[in-house]
C-alpha atoms as a PDB file:
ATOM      1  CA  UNK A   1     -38.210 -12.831 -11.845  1.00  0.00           C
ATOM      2  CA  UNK A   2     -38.215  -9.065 -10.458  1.00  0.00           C
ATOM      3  CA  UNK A   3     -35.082  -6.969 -10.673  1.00  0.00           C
ATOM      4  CA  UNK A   4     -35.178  -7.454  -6.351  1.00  0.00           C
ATOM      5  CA  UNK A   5     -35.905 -11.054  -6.145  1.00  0.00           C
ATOM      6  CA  UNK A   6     -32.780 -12.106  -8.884  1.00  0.00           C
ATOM      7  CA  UNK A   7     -30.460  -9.926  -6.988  1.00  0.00           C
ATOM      8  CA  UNK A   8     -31.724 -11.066  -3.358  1.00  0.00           C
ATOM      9  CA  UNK A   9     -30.811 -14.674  -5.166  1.00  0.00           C
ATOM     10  CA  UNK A  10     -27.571 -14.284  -6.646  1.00  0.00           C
ATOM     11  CA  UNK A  11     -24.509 -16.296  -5.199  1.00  0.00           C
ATOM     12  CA  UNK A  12     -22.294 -13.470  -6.231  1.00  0.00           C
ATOM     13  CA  UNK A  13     -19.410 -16.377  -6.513  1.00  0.00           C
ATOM     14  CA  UNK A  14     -15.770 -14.698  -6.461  1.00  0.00           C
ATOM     15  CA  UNK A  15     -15.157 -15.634 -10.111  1.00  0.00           C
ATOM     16  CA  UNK A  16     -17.992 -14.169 -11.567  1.00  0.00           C
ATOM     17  CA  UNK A  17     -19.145 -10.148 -11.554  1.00  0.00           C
ATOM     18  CA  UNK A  18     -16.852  -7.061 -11.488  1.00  0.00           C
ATOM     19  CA  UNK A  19     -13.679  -7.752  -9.937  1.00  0.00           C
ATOM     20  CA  UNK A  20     -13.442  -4.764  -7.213  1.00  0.00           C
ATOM     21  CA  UNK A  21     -11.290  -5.037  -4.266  1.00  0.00           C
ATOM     22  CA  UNK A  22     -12.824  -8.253  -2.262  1.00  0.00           C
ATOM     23  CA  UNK A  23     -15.740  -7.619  -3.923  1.00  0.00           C
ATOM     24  CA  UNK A  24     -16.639  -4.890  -1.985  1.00  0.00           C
ATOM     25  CA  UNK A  25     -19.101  -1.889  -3.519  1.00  0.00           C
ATOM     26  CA  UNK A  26     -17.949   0.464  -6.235  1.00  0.00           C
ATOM     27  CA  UNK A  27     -18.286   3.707  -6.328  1.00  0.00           C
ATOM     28  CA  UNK A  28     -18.333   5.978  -8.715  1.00  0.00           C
ATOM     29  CA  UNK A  29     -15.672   9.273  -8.620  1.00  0.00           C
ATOM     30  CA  UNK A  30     -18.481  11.602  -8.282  1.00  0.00           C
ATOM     31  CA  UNK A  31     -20.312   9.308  -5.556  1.00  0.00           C
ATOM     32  CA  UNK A  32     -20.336  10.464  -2.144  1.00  0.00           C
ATOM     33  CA  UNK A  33     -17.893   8.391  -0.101  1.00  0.00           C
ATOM     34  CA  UNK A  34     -19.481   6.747   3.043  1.00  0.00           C
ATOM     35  CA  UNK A  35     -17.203   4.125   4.365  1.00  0.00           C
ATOM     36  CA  UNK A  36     -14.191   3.470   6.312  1.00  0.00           C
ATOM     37  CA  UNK A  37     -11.767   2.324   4.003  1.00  0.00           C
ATOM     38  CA  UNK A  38     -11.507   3.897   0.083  1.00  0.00           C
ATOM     39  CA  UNK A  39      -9.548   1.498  -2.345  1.00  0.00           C
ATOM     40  CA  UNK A  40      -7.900   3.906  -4.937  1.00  0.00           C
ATOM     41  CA  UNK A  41      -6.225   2.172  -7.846  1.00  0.00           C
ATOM     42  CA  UNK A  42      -2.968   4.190  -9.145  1.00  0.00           C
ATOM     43  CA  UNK A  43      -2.283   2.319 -12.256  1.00  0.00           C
ATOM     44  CA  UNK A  44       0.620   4.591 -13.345  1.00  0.00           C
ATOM     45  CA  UNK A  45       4.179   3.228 -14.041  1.00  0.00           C
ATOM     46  CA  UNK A  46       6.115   5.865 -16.244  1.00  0.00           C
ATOM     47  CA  UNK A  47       8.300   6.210 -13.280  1.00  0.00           C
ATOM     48  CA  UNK A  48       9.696   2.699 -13.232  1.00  0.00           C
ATOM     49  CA  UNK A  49      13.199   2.712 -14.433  1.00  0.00           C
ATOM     50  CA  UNK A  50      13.689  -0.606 -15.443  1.00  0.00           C
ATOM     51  CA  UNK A  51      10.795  -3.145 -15.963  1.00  0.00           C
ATOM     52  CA  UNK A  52       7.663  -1.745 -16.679  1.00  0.00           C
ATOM     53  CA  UNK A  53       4.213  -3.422 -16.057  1.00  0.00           C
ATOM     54  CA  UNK A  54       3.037  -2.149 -12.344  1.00  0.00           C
ATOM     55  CA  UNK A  55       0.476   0.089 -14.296  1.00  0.00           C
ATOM     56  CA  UNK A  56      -1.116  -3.363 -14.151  1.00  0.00           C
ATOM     57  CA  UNK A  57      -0.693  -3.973 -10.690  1.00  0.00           C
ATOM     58  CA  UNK A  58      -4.391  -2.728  -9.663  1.00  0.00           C
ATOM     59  CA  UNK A  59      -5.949  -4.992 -11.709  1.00  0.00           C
ATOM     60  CA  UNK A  60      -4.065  -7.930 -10.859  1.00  0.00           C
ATOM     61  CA  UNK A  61      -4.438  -7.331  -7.012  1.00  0.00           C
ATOM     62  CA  UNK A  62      -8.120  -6.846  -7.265  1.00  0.00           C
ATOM     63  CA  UNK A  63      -8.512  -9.991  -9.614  1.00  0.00           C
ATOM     64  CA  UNK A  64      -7.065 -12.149  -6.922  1.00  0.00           C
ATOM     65  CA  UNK A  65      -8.580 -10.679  -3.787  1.00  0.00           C
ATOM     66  CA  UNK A  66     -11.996 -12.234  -5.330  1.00  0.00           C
ATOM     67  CA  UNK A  67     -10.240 -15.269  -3.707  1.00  0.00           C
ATOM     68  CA  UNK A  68     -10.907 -14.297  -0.276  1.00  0.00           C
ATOM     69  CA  UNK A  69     -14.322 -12.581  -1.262  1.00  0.00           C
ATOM     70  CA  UNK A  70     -16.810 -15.718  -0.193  1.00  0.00           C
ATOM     71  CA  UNK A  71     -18.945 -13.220   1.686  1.00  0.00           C
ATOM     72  CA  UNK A  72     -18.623 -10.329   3.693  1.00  0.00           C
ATOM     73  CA  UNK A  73     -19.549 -11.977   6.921  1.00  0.00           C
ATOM     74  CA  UNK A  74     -15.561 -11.541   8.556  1.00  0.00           C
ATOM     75  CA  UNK A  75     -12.797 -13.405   8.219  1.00  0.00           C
ATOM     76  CA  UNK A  76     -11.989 -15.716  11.867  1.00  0.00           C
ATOM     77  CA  UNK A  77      -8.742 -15.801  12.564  1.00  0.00           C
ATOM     78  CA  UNK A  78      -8.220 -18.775  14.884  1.00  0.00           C
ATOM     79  CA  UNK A  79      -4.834 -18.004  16.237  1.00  0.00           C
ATOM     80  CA  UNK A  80      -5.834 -14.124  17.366  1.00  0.00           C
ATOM     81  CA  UNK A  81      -9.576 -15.437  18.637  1.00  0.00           C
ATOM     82  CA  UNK A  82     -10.813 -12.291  16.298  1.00  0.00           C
ATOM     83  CA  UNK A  83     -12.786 -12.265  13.494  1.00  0.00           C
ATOM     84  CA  UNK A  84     -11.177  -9.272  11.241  1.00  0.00           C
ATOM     85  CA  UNK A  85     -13.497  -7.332   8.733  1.00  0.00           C
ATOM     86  CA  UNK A  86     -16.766  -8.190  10.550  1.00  0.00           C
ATOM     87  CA  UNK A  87     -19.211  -5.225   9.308  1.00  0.00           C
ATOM     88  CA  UNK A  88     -15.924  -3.508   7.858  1.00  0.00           C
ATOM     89  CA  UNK A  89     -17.527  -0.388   5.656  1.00  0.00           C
ATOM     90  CA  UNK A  90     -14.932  -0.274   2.426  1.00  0.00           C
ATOM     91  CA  UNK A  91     -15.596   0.794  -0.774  1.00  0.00           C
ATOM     92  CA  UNK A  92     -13.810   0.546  -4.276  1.00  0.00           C
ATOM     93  CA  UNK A  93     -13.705   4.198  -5.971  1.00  0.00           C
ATOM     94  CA  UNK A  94     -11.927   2.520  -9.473  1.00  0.00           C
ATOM     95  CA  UNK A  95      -8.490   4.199 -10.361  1.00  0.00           C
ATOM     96  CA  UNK A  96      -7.432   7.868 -10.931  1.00  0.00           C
ATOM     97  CA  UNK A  97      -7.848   8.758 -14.109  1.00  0.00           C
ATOM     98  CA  UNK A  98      -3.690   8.196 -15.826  1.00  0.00           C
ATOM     99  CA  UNK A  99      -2.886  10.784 -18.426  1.00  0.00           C
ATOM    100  CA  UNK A 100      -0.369   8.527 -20.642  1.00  0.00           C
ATOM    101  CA  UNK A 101       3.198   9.862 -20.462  1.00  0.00           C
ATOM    102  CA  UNK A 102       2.293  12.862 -17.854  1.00  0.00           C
ATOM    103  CA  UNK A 103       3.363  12.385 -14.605  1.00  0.00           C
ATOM    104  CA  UNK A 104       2.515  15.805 -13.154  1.00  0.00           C
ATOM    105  CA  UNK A 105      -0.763  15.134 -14.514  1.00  0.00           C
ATOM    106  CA  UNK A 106      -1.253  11.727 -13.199  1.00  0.00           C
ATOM    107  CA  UNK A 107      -0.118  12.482 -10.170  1.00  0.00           C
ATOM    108  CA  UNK A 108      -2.268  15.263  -9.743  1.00  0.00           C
ATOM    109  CA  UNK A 109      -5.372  13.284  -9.942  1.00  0.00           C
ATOM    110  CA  UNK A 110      -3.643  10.605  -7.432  1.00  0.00           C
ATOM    111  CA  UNK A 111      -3.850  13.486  -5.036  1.00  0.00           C
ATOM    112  CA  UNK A 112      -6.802  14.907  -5.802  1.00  0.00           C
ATOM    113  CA  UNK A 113      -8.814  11.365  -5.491  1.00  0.00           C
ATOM    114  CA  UNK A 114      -6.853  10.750  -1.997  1.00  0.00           C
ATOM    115  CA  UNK A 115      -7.890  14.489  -0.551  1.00  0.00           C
ATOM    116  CA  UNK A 116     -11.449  13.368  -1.481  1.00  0.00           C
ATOM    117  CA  UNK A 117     -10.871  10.316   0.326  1.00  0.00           C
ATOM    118  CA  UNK A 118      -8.954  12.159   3.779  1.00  0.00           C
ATOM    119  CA  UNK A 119     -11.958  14.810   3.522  1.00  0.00           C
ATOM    120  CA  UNK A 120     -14.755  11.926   3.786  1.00  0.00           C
ATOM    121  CA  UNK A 121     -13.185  10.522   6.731  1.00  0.00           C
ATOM    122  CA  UNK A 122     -12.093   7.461   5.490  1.00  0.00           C
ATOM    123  CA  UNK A 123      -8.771   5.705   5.171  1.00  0.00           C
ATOM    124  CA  UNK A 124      -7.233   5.811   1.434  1.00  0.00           C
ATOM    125  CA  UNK A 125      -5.781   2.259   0.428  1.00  0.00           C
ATOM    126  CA  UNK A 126      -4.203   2.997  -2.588  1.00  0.00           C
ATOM    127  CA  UNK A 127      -2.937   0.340  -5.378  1.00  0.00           C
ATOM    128  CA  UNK A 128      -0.262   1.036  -7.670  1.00  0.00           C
ATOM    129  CA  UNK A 129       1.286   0.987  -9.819  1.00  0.00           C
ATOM    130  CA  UNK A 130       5.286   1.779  -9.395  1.00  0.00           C
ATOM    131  CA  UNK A 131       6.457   3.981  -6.043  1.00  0.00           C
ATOM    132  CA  UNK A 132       6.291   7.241  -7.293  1.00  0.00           C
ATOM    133  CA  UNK A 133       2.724   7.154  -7.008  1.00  0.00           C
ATOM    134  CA  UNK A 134       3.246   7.414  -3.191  1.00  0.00           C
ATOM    135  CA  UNK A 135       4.400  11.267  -3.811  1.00  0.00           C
ATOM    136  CA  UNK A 136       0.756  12.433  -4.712  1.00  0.00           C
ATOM    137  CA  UNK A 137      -0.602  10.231  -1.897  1.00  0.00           C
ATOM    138  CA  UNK A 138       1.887  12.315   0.695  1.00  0.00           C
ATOM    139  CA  UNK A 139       0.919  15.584  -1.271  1.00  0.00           C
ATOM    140  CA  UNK A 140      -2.577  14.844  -0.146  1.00  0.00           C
ATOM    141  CA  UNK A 141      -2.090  14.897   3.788  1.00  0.00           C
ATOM    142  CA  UNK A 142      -0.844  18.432   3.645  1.00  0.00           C
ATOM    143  CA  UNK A 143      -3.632  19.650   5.711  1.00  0.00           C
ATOM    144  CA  UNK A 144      -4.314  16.292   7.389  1.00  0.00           C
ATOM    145  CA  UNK A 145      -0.582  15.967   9.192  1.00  0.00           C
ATOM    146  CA  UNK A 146       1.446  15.589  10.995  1.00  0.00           C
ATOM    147  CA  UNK A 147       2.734  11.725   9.808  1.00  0.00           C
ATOM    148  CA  UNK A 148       5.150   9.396   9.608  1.00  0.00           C
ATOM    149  CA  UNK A 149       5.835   7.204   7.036  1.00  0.00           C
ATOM    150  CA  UNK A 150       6.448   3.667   7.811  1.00  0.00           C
ATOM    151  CA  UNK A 151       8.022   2.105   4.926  1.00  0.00           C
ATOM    152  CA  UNK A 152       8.431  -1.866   3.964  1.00  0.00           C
ATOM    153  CA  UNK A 153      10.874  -2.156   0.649  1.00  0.00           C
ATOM    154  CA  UNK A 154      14.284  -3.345  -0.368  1.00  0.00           C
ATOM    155  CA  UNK A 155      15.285  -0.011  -1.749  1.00  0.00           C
ATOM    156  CA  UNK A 156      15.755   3.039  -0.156  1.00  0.00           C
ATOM    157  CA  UNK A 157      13.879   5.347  -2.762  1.00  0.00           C
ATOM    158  CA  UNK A 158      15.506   8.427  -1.452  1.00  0.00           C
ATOM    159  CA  UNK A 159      17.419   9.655  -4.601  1.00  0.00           C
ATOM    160  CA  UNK A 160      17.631  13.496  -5.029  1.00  0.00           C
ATOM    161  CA  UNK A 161      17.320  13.734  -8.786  1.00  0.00           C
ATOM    162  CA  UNK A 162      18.733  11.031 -11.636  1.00  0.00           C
ATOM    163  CA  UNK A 163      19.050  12.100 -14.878  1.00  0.00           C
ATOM    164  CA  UNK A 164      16.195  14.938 -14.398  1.00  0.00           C
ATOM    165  CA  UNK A 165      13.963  12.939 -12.952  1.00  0.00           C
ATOM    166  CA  UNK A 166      12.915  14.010  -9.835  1.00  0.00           C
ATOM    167  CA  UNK A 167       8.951  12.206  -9.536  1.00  0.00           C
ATOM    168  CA  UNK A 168      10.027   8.553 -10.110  1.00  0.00           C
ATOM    169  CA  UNK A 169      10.372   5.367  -8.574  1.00  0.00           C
ATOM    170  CA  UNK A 170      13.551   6.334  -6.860  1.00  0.00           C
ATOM    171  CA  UNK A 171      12.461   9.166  -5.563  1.00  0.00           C
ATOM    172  CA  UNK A 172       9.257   8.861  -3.011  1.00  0.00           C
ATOM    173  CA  UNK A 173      10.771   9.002   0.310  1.00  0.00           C
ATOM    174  CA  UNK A 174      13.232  11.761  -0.806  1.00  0.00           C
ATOM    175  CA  UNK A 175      10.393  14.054  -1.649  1.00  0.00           C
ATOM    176  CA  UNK A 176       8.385  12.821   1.486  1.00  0.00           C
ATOM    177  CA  UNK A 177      11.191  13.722   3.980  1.00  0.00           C
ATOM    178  CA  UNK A 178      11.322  17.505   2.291  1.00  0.00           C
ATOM    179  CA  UNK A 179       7.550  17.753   3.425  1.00  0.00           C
ATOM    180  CA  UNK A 180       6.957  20.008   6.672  1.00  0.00           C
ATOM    181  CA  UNK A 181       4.198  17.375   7.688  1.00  0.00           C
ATOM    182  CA  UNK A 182       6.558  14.435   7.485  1.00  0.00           C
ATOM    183  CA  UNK A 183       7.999  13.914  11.253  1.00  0.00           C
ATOM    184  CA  UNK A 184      10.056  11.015  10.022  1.00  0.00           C
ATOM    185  CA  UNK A 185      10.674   7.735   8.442  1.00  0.00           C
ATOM    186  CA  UNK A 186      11.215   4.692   9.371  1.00  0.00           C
ATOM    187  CA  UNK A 187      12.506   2.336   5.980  1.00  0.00           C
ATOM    188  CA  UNK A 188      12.248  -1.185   6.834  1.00  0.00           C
ATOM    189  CA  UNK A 189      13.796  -4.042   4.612  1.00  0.00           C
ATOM    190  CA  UNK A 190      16.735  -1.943   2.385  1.00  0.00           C
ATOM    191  CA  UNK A 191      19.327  -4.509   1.751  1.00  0.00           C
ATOM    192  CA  UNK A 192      21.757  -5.682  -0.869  1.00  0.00           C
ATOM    193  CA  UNK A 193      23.190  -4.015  -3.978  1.00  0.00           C
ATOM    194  CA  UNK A 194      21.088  -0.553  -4.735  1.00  0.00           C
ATOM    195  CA  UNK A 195      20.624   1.769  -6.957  1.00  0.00           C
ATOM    196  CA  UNK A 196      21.628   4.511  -4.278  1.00  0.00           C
ATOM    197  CA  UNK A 197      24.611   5.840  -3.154  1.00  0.00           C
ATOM    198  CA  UNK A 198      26.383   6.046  -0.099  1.00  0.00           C
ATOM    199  CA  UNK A 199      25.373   9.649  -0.047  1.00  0.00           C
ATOM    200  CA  UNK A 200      21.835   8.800   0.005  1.00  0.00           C
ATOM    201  CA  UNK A 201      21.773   6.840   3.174  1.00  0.00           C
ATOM    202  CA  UNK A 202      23.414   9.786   4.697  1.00  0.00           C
ATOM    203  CA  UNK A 203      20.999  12.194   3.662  1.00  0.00           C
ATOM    204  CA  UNK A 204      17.930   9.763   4.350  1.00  0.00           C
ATOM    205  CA  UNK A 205      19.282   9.863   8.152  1.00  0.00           C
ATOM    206  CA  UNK A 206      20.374  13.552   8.121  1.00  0.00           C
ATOM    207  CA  UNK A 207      16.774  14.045   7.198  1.00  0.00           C
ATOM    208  CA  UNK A 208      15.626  11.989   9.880  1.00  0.00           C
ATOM    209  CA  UNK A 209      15.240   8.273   8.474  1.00  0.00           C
ATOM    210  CA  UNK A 210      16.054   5.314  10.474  1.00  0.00           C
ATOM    211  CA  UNK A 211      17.036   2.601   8.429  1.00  0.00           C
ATOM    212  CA  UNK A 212      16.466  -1.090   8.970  1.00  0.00           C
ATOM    213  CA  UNK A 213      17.861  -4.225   6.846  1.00  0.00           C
ATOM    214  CA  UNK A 214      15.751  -7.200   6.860  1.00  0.00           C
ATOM    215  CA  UNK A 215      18.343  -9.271   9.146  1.00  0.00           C
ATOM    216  CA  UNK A 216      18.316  -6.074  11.222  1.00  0.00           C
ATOM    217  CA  UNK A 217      14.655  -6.069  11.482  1.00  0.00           C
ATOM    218  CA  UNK A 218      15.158  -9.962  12.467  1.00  0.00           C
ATOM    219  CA  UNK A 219      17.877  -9.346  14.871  1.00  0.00           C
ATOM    220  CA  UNK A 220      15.380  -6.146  16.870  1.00  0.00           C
ATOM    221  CA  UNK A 221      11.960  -8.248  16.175  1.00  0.00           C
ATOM    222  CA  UNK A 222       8.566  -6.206  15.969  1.00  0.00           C
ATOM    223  CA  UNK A 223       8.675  -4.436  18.857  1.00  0.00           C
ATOM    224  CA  UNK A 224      12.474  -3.241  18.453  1.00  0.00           C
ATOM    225  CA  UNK A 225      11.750  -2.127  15.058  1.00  0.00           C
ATOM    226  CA  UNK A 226       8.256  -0.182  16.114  1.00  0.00           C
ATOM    227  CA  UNK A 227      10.335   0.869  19.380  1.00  0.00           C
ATOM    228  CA  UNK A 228      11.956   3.167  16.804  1.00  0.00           C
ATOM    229  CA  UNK A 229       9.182   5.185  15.710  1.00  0.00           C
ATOM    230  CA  UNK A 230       8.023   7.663  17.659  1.00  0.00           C
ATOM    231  CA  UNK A 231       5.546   7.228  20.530  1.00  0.00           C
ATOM    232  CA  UNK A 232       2.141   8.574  18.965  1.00  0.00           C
ATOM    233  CA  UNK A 233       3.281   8.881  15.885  1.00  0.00           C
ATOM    234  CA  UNK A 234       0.077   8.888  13.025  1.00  0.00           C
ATOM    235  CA  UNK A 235       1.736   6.464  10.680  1.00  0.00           C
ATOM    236  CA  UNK A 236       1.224   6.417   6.672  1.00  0.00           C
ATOM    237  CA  UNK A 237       2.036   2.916   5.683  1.00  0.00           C
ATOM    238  CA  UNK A 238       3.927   2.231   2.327  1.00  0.00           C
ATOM    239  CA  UNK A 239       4.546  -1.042   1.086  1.00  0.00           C
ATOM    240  CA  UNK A 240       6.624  -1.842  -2.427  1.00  0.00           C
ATOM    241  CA  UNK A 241       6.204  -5.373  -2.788  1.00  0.00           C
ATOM    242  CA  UNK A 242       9.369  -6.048  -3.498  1.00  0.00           C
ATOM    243  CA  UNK A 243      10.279  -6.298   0.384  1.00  0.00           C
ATOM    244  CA  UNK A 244       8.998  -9.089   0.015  1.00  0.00           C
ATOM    245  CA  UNK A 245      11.384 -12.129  -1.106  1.00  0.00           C
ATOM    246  CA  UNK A 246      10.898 -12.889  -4.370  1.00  0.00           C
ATOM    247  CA  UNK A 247      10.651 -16.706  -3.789  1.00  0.00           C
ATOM    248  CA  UNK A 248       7.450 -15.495  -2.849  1.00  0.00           C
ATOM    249  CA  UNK A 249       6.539 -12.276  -5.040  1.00  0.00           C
ATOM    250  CA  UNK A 250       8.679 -12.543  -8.216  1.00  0.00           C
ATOM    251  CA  UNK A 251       6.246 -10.446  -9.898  1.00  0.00           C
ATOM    252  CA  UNK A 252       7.378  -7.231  -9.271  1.00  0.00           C
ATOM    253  CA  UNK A 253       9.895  -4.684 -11.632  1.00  0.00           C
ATOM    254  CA  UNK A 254      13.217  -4.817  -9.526  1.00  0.00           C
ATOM    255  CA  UNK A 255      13.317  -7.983  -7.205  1.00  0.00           C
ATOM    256  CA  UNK A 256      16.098  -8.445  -4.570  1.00  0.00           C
ATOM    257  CA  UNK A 257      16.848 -11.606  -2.918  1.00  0.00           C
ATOM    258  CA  UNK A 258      17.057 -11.941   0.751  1.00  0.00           C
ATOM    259  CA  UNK A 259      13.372 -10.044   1.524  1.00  0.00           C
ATOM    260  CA  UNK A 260      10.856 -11.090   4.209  1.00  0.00           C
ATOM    261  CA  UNK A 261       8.112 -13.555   4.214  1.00  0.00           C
ATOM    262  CA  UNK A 262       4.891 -13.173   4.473  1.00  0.00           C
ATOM    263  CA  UNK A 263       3.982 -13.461   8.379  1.00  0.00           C
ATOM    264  CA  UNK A 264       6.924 -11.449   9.084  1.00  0.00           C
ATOM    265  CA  UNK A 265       5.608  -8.726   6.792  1.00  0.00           C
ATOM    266  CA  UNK A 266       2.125  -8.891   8.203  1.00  0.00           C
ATOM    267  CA  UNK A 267       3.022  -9.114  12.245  1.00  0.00           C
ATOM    268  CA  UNK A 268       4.636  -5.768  12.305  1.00  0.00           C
ATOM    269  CA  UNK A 269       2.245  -4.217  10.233  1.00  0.00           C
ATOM    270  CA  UNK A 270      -0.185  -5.938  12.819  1.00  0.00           C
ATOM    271  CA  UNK A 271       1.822  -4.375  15.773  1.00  0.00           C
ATOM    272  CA  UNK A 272       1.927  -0.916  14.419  1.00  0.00           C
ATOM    273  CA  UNK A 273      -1.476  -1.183  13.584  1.00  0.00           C
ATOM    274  CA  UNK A 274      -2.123  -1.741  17.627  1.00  0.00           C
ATOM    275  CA  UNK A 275       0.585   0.733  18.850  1.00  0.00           C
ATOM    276  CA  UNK A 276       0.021   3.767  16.446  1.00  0.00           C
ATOM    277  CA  UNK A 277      -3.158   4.857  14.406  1.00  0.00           C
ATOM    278  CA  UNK A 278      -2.553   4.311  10.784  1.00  0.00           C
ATOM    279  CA  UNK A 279      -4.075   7.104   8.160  1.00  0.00           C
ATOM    280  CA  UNK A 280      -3.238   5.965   5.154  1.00  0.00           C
ATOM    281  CA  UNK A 281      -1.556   3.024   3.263  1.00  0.00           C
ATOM    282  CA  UNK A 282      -0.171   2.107  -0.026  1.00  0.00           C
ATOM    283  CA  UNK A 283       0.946  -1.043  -1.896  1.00  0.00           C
ATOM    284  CA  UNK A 284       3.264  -0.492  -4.870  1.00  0.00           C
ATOM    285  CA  UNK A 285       5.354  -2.594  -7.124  1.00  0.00           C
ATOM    286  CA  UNK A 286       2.926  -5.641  -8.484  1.00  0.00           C
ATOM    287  CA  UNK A 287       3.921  -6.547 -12.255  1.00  0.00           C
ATOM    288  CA  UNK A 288       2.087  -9.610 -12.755  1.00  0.00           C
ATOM    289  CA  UNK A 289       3.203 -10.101 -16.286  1.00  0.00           C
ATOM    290  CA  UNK A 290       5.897 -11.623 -14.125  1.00  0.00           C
ATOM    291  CA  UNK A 291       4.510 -14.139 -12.024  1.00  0.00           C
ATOM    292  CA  UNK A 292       2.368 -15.974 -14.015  1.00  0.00           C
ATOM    293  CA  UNK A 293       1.503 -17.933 -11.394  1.00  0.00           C
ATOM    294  CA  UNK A 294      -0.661 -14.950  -9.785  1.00  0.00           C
ATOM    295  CA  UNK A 295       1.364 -15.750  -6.086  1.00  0.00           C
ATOM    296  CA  UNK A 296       2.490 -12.173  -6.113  1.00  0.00           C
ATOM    297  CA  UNK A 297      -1.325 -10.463  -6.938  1.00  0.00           C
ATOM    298  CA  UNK A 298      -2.299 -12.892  -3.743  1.00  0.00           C
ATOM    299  CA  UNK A 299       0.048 -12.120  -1.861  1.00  0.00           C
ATOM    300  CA  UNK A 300      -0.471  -8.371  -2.677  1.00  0.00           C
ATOM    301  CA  UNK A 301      -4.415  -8.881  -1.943  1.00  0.00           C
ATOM    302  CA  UNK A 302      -4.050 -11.400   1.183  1.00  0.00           C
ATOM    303  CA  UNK A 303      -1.677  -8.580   3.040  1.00  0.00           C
ATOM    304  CA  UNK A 304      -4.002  -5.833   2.120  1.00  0.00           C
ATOM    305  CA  UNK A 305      -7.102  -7.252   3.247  1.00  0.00           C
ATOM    306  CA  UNK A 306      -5.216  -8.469   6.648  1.00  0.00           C
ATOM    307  CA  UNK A 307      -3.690  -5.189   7.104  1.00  0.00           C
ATOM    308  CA  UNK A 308      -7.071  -3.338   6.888  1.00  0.00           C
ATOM    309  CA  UNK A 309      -8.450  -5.815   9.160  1.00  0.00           C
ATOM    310  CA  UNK A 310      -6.224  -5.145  11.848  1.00  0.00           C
ATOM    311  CA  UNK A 311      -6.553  -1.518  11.150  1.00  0.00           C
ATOM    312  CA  UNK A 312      -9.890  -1.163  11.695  1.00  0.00           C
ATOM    313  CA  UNK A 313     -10.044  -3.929  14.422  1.00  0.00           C
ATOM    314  CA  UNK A 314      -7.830  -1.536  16.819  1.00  0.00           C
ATOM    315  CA  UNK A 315     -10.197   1.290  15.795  1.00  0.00           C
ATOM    316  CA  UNK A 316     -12.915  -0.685  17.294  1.00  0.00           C
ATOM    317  CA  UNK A 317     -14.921  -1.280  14.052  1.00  0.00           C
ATOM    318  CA  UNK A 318     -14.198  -4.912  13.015  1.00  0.00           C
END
């Protein structure tokens, strides 16, 4: 059978072949990128300071997207009357290339794979990986500002500097806010007993964060909590899994109890995708060595995939 005829043929069946995000194309780093949605894996977590195992997180989120990969036909969602990811153009570029125990280093490929991405046109979806890989992926939009960084976590991630360490997990938003392209943040889901201070909560609003506990968020519903971001506000989505409660994503390094569930997670990143144009998007925090039951890798994947969706849906391109 010809090379054309066997591939023309194949089933392409979600557990078989290379697991890339939803099975979409690869591409290789020196590829040119023509698409509207880049999947970066960030599979760095020398920042984590607790459990370690998010470096894994990439894999384990693409793995279990191949659930929902039967086809790239759409994906009907009776309840909205749309069918999300019809003709969506997304492409998997692999991972940035993780220099074992250097952060600067590893970070500075992050960045350097998500300006590629920006300078394309397309929208970087990056995997991590623990949070601090979101600092290179805010480095990046220094010439593709101004944002504002909509965040979904139970931590506030806005220490100064612990111990020396000024690039980890505890750090993201902190370095985000002292960006001059950064308008804002709003930090959705902080709750509970965490590892910052009181004085961190008042810098995070002297810097100009609102912050929003998850009965808070239930208390104001979607369209209190969008109401306060700004009006036109380009928004840079990051979401550490462990929002999310861990009845539902256990696998993650530092779990709080008390988090949101999946549709509430998903309808206001569905309204924000409507009210504000979304440039960029992370998903941080998935140690499956922790769930062995996969739930949090599909959880991980089933969010992404519907976020995207509705992203490019309000664009106008499925």
């Amino acid at each position: 059978m010809s090379g054309n005829a066997y591939d023309a043929g194949r089933l392409n069946l979600p557990f078989t072949g290379i697991c890339t995000f939803g099975k979409y194309p690869f591409r290789t780093p020196d590829a040119p990128i023509d698409a509207d949605v880049a999947i970066l894996g960030a599979p760095f977590d020398a920042g984590a300071q607790w459990r370690a195992g998010a470096r894994f997180g990439p894999r384990g989120v693409r793995e279990a997207s191949t659930l929902f990969a039967f086809g790239h036909g759409g994906a009907y969602d009776h309840e909205d009357g749309v069918t999300y990811l019809e003709g969506a153009r997304i492409v998997d570029l692999g991972d940035a290339d993780i220099i074992h125990t250097d952060t600067l280093g590893s970070h500075r490929n992050i960045e350097t794979d998500v300006r590629r991405i920006l300078a394309a046109g397309a929208l970087p979806v990056v995997i991590g990986g623990d949070h601090s890989i979101n600092i290179p992926c805010i480095e990046a939009f220094e010439d593709h500002g101004p944002i504002h960084i909509l965040q979904l976590d139970a931590h506030l991630d806005f220490v100064d500097e612990r111990h020396g360490v000024t690039r980890g997990h505890g750090n993201p938003m902190r370095r985000a806010a002292e960006k001059p392209w950064v308008t804002g943040l709003t930090q959705v889901g902080i709750r509970n007993v965490s590892s910052t201070a009181k004085e961190g909560y008042e810098a995070a609003e002297a810097m100009g964060s609102k912050i929003v506990s998850v009965r808070q968020a239930r208390a104001l519903g979607v369209e209190g909590v969008l109401a306060l971001i700004p009006e036109g506000a380009r928004l840079y989505v990051t979401i550490d899994i462990d929002g999310f409660d861990p009845s539902i994503a256990p696998g993650t390094g530092t779990p709080s109890h008390g988090g949101f569930l999946y549709y509430e997670g998903l309808e206001l990143l569905a309204a924000a995708a409507k009210r504000h144009e979304i440039v960029g998007l992370d998903l941080v925090e998935v140690a499956p060595d922790y769930d062995p039951t996969g739930s949090t890798s599909v959880l991980a994947a089933q969010l992404l995939l519907n976020v995207i969706g509705r992203i490019l849906h309000a664009r106008g391109g499925g």
